[in-house]
C-alpha atoms as a PDB file:
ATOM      1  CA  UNK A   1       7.721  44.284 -11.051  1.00  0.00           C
ATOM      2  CA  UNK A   2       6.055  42.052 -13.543  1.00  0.00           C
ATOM      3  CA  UNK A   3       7.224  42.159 -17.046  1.00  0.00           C
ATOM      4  CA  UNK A   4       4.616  41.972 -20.399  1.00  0.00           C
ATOM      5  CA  UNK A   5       4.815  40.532 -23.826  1.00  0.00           C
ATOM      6  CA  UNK A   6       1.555  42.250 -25.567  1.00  0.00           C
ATOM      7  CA  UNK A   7      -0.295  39.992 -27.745  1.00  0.00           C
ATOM      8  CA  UNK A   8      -2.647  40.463 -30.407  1.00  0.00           C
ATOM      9  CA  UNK A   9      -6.116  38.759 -31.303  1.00  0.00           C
ATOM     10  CA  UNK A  10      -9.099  39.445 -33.731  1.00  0.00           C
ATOM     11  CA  UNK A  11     -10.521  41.230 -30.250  1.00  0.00           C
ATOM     12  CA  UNK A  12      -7.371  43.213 -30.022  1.00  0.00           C
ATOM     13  CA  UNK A  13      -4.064  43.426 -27.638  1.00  0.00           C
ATOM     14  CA  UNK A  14      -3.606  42.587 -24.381  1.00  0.00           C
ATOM     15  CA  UNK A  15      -0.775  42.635 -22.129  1.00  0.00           C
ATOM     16  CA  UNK A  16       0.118  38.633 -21.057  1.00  0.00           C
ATOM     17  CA  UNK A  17       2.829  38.523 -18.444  1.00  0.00           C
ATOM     18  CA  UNK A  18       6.221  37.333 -19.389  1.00  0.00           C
ATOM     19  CA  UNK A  19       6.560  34.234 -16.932  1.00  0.00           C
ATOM     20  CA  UNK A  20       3.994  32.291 -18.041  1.00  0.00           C
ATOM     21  CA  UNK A  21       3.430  29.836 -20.924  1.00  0.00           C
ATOM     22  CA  UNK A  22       0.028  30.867 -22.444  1.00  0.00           C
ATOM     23  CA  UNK A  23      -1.057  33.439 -24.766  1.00  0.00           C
ATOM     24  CA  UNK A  24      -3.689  35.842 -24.954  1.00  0.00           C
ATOM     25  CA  UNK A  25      -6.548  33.737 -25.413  1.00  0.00           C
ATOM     26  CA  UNK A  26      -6.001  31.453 -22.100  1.00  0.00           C
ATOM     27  CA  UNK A  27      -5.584  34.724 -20.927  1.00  0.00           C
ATOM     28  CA  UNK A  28      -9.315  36.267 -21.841  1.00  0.00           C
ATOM     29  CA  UNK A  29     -10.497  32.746 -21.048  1.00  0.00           C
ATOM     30  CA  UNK A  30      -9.216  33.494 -17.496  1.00  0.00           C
ATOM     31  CA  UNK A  31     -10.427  36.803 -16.966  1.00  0.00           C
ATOM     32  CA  UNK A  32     -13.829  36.160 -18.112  1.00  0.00           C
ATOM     33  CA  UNK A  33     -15.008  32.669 -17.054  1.00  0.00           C
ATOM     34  CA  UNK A  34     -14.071  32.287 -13.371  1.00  0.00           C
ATOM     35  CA  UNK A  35     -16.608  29.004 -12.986  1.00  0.00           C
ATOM     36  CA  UNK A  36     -14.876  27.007 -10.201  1.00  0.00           C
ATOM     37  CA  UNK A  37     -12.507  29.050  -9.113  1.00  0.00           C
ATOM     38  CA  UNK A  38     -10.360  26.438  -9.076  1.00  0.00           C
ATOM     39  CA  UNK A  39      -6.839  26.512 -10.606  1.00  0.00           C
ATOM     40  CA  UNK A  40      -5.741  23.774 -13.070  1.00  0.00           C
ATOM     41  CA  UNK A  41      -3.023  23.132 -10.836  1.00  0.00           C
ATOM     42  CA  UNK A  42      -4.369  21.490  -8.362  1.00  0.00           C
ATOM     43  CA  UNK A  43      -4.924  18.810 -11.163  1.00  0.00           C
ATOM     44  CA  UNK A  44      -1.074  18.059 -11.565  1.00  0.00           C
ATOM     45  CA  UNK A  45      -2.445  14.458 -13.339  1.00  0.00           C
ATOM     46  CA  UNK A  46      -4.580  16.114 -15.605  1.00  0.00           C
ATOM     47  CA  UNK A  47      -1.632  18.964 -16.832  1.00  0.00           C
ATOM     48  CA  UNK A  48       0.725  15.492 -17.498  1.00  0.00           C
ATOM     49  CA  UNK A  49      -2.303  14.237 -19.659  1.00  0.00           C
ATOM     50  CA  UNK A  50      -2.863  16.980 -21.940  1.00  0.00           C
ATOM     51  CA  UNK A  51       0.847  17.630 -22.254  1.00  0.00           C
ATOM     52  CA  UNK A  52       0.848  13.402 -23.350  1.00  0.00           C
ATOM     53  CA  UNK A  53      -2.061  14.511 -25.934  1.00  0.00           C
ATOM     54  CA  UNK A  54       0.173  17.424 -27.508  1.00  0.00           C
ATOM     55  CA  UNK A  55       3.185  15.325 -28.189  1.00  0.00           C
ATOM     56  CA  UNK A  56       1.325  12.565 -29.234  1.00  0.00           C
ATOM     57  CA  UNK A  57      -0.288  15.301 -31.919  1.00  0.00           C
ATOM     58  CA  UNK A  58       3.452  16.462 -32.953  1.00  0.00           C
ATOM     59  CA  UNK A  59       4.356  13.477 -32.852  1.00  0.00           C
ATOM     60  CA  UNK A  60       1.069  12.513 -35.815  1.00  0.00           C
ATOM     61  CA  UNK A  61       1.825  15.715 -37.521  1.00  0.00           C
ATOM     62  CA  UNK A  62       5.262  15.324 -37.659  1.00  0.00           C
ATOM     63  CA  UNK A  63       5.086  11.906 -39.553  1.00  0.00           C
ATOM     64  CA  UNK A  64       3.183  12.991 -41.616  1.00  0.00           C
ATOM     65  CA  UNK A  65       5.118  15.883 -43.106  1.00  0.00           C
ATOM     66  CA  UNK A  66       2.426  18.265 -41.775  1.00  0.00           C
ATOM     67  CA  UNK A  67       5.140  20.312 -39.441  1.00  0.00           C
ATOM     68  CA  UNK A  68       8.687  20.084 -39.741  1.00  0.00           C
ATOM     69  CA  UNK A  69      10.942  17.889 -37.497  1.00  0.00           C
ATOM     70  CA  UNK A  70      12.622  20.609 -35.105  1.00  0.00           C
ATOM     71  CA  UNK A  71       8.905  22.296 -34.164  1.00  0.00           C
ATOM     72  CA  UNK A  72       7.973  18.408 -32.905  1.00  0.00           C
ATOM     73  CA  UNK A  73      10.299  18.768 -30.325  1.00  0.00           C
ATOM     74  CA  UNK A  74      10.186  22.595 -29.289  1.00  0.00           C
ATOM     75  CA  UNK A  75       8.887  23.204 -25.698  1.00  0.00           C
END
């Protein structure tokens, strides 16, 4: 049996299951713009690059006083 978090957005609630790491907007995304029907992980090189994009962000933000030090390193 699945297990939910529910989530809330200027569209309302939705249930997002527990497992994963997105919230409820990837979530709508999902549900209502099936284009390719391909999953992004079959595109394990692409996942590594956006993940090198985020921490590089932190990283910006975090030198600059924008976001404190122990959120830069959070997973």
């Amino acid at each position: 049996m699945t297990e939910y978090r529910v989530e809330h957005d200027l569209l309302g609630e939705k249930r997002v299951p527990q497992e994963v790491y997105y919230g409820i907007q990837t979530l709508r995304a999902v549900e209502k713009f099936p284009i390719t029907g391909i999953r992004i992980s079959s595109f394990p090189n692409f996942i590594n690059a956006l993940a090198m994009v985020k921490d590089a962000a932190a990283l910006a933000n975090s030198k600059l006083k924008l976001i404190p030090e122990d959120i830069r390193y959070r997973i």
